[in-house]
C-alpha atoms as a PDB file:
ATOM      1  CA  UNK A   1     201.775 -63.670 -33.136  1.00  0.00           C
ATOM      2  CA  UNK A   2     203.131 -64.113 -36.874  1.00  0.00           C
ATOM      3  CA  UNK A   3     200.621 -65.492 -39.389  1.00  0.00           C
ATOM      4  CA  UNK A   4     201.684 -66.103 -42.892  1.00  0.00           C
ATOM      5  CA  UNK A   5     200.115 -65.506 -46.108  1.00  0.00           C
ATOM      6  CA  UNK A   6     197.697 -68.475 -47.213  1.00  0.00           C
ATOM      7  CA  UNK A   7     198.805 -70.260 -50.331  1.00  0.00           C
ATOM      8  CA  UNK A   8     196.113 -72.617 -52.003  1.00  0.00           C
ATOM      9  CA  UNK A   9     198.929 -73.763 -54.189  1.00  0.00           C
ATOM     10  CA  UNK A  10     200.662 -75.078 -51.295  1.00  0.00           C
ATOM     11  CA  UNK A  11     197.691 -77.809 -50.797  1.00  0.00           C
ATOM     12  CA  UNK A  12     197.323 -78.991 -54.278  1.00  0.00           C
ATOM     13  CA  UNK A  13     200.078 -81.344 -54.226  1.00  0.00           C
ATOM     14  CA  UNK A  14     198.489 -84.654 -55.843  1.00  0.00           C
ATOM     15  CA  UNK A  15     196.226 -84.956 -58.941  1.00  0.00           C
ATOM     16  CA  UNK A  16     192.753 -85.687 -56.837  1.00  0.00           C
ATOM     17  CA  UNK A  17     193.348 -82.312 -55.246  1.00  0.00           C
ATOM     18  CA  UNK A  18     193.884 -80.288 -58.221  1.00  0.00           C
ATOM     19  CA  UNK A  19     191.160 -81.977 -59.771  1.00  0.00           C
ATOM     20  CA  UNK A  20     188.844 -81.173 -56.951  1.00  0.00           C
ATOM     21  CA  UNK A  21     190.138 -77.433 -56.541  1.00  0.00           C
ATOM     22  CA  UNK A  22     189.620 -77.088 -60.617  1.00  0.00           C
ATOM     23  CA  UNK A  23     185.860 -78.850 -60.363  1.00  0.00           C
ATOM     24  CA  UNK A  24     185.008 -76.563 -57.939  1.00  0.00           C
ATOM     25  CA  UNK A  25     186.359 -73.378 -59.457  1.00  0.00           C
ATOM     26  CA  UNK A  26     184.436 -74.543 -62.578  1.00  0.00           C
ATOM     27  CA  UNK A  27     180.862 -74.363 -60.800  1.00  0.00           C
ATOM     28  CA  UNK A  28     180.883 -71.813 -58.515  1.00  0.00           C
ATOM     29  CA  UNK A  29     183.941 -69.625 -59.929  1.00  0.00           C
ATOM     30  CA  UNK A  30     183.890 -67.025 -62.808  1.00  0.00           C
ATOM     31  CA  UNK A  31     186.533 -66.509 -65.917  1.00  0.00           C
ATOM     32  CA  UNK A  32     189.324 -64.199 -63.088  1.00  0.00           C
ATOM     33  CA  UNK A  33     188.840 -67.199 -60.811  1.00  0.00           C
ATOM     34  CA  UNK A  34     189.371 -69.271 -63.482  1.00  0.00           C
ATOM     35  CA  UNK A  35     192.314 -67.393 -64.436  1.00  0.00           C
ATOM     36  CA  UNK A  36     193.800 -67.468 -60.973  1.00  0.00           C
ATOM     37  CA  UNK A  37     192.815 -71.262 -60.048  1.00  0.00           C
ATOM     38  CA  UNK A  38     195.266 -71.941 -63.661  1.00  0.00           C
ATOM     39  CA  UNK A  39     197.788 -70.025 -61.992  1.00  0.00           C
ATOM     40  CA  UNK A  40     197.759 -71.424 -58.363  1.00  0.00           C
ATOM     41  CA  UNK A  41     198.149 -75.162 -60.163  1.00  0.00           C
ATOM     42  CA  UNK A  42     200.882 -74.192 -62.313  1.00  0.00           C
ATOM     43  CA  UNK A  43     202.654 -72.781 -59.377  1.00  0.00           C
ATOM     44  CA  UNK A  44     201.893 -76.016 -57.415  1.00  0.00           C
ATOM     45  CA  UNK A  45     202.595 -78.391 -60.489  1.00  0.00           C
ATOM     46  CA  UNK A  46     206.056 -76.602 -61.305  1.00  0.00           C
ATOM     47  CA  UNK A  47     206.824 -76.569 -57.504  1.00  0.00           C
ATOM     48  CA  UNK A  48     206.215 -80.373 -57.477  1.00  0.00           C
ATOM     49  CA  UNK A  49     207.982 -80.867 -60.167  1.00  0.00           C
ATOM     50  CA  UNK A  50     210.958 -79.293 -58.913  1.00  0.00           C
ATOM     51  CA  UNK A  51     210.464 -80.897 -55.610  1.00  0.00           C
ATOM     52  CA  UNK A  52     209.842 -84.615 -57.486  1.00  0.00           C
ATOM     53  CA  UNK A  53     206.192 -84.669 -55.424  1.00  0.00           C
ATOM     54  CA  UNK A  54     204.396 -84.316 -58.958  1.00  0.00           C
ATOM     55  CA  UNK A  55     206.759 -86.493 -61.080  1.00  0.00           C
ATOM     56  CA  UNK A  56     203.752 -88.397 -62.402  1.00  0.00           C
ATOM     57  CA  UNK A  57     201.545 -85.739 -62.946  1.00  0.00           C
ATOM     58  CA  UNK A  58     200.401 -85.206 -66.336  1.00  0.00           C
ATOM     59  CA  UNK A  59     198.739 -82.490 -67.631  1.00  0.00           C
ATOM     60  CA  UNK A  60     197.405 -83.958 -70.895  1.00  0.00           C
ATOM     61  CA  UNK A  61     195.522 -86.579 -68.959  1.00  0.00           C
ATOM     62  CA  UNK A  62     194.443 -84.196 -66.681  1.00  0.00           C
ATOM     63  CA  UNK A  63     193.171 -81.581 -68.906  1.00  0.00           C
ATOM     64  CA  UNK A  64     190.798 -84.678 -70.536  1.00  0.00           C
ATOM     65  CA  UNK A  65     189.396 -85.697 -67.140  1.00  0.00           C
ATOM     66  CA  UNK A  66     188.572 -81.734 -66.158  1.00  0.00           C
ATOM     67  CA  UNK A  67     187.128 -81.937 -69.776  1.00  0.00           C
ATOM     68  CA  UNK A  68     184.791 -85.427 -69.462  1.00  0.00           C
ATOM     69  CA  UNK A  69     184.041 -83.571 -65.959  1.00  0.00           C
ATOM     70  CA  UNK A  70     182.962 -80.225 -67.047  1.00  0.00           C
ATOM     71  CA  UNK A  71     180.886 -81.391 -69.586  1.00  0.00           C
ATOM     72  CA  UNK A  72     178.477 -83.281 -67.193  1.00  0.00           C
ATOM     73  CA  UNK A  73     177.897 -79.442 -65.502  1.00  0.00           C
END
């Protein structure tokens, strides 16, 4: 049996998922995991992108939301 390599980016392919990945990394993660999460949604934003999944994704509005959020923690 074959098993492949697990890829969160693969399941963050709509805003409400990224957000929720990103909330989550923000409580119970530290600054690497941080670090990484950034990475894993870049790779699934550009990937998206590319694919025209995340055409009306945008980051600014994003980036306030995760900001209103994370100051409620």
């Amino acid at each position: 049996m074959e098993t492949s390599k697990f890829d969160i980016s693969d399941y963050l392919d709509n805003n409400e998922m990224i957000t929720e990945y990103l909330n989550e990394v923000l409580k119970e993660g530290d600054n690497a995991q941080l670090v990484a999460a950034i990475g894993y949604i870049d790779k699934a934003v550009q990937e998206g992108i590319d694919s025209g999944i995340a055409h009306d994704f945008n980051p600014e509005k994003h980036l306030q939301e995760l900001k209103a959020k994370r100051s409620t923690f």
